[in-house]
Protein backbone atom coordinates (compact mmCIF):
# COMPACT_ATOMS: atom_id res chain seq x y z
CA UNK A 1 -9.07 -25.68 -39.91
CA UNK A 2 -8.87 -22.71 -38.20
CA UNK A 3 -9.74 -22.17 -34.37
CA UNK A 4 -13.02 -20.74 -34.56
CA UNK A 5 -14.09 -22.98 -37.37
CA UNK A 6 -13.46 -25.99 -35.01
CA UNK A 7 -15.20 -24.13 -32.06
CA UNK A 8 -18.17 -23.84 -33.86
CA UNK A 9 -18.45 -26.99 -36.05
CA UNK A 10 -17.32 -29.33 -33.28
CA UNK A 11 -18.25 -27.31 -29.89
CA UNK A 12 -22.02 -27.08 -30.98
CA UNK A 13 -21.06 -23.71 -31.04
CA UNK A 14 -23.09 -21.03 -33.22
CA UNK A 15 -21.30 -19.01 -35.59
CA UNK A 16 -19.14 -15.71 -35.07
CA UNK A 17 -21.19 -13.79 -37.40
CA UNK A 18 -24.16 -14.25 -35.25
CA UNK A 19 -22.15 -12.85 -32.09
CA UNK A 20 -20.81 -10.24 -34.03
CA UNK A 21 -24.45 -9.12 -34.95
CA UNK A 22 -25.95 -9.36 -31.31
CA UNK A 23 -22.89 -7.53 -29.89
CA UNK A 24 -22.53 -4.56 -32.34
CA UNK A 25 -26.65 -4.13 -32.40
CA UNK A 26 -26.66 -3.97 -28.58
CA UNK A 27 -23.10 -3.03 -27.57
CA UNK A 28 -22.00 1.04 -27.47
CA UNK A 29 -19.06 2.20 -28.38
CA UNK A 30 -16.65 2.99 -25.38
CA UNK A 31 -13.74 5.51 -25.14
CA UNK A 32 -15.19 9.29 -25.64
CA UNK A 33 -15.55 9.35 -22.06
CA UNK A 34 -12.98 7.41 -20.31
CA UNK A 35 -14.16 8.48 -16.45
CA UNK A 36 -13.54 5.02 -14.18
CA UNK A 37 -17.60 6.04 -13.63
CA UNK A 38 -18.08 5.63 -17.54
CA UNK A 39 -16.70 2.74 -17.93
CA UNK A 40 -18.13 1.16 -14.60
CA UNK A 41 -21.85 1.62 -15.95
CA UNK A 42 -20.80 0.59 -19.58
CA UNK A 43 -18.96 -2.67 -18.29
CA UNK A 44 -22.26 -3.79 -15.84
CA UNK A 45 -24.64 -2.79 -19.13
CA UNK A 46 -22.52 -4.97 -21.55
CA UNK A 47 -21.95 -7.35 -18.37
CA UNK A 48 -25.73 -7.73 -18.76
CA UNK A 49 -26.09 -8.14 -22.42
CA UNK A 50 -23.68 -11.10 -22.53
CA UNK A 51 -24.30 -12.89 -19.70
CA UNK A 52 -26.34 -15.36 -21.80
CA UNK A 53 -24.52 -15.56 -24.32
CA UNK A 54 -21.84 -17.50 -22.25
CA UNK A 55 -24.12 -20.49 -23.00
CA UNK A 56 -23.34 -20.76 -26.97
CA UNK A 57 -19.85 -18.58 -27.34
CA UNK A 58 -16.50 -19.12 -26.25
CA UNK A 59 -15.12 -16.77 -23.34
CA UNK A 60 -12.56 -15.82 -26.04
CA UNK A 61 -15.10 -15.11 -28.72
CA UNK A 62 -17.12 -12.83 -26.56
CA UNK A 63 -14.23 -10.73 -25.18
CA UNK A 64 -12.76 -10.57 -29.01
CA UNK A 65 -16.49 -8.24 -30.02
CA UNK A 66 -16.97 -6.89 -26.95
CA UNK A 67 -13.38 -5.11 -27.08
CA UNK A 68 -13.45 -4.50 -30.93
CA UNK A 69 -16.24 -1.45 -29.09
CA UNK A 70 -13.44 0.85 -27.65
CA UNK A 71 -12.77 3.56 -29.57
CA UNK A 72 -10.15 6.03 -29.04
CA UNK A 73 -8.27 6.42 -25.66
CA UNK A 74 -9.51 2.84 -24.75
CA UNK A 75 -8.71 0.75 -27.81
CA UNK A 76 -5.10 2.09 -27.43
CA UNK A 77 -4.83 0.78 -23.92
């Protein structure tokens, strides 16, 4: 049994496709504009949009969909 499968059938945890649906339906992309300004007012917006989902997902999880987001420059970081 992998990880994740044990995270969510024995954490109470919900699934990962679930996550991966709130966080790519609310989430932009980041990495056209890589300005520390950018990336300031993206992380407080996404900041914002996960905050509650800290309650039912793993730290690990969350960080895992929120980076799969960065395109260009920033994925290659």
């Amino acid at each position: 049994m992998s990880f994740s499968s044990y995270d969510s059938v024995h954490l109470g945890r919900h699934s990962s496709n679930e996550l991966h649906h709130t966080i790519h339906s609310d989430i932009p992309f980041f990495g056209e504009d890589i300005e520390l300004i950018s990336f300031r007012d993206w992380m407080w917006d996404t900041e914002k949009l996960v905050q509650p989902l800290f309650s039912k997902y793993s730290q690990f999880d969350i960080l895992r969909h929120v980076t799969s987001r960065f395109i260009g420059c920033a994925s290659e970081c």
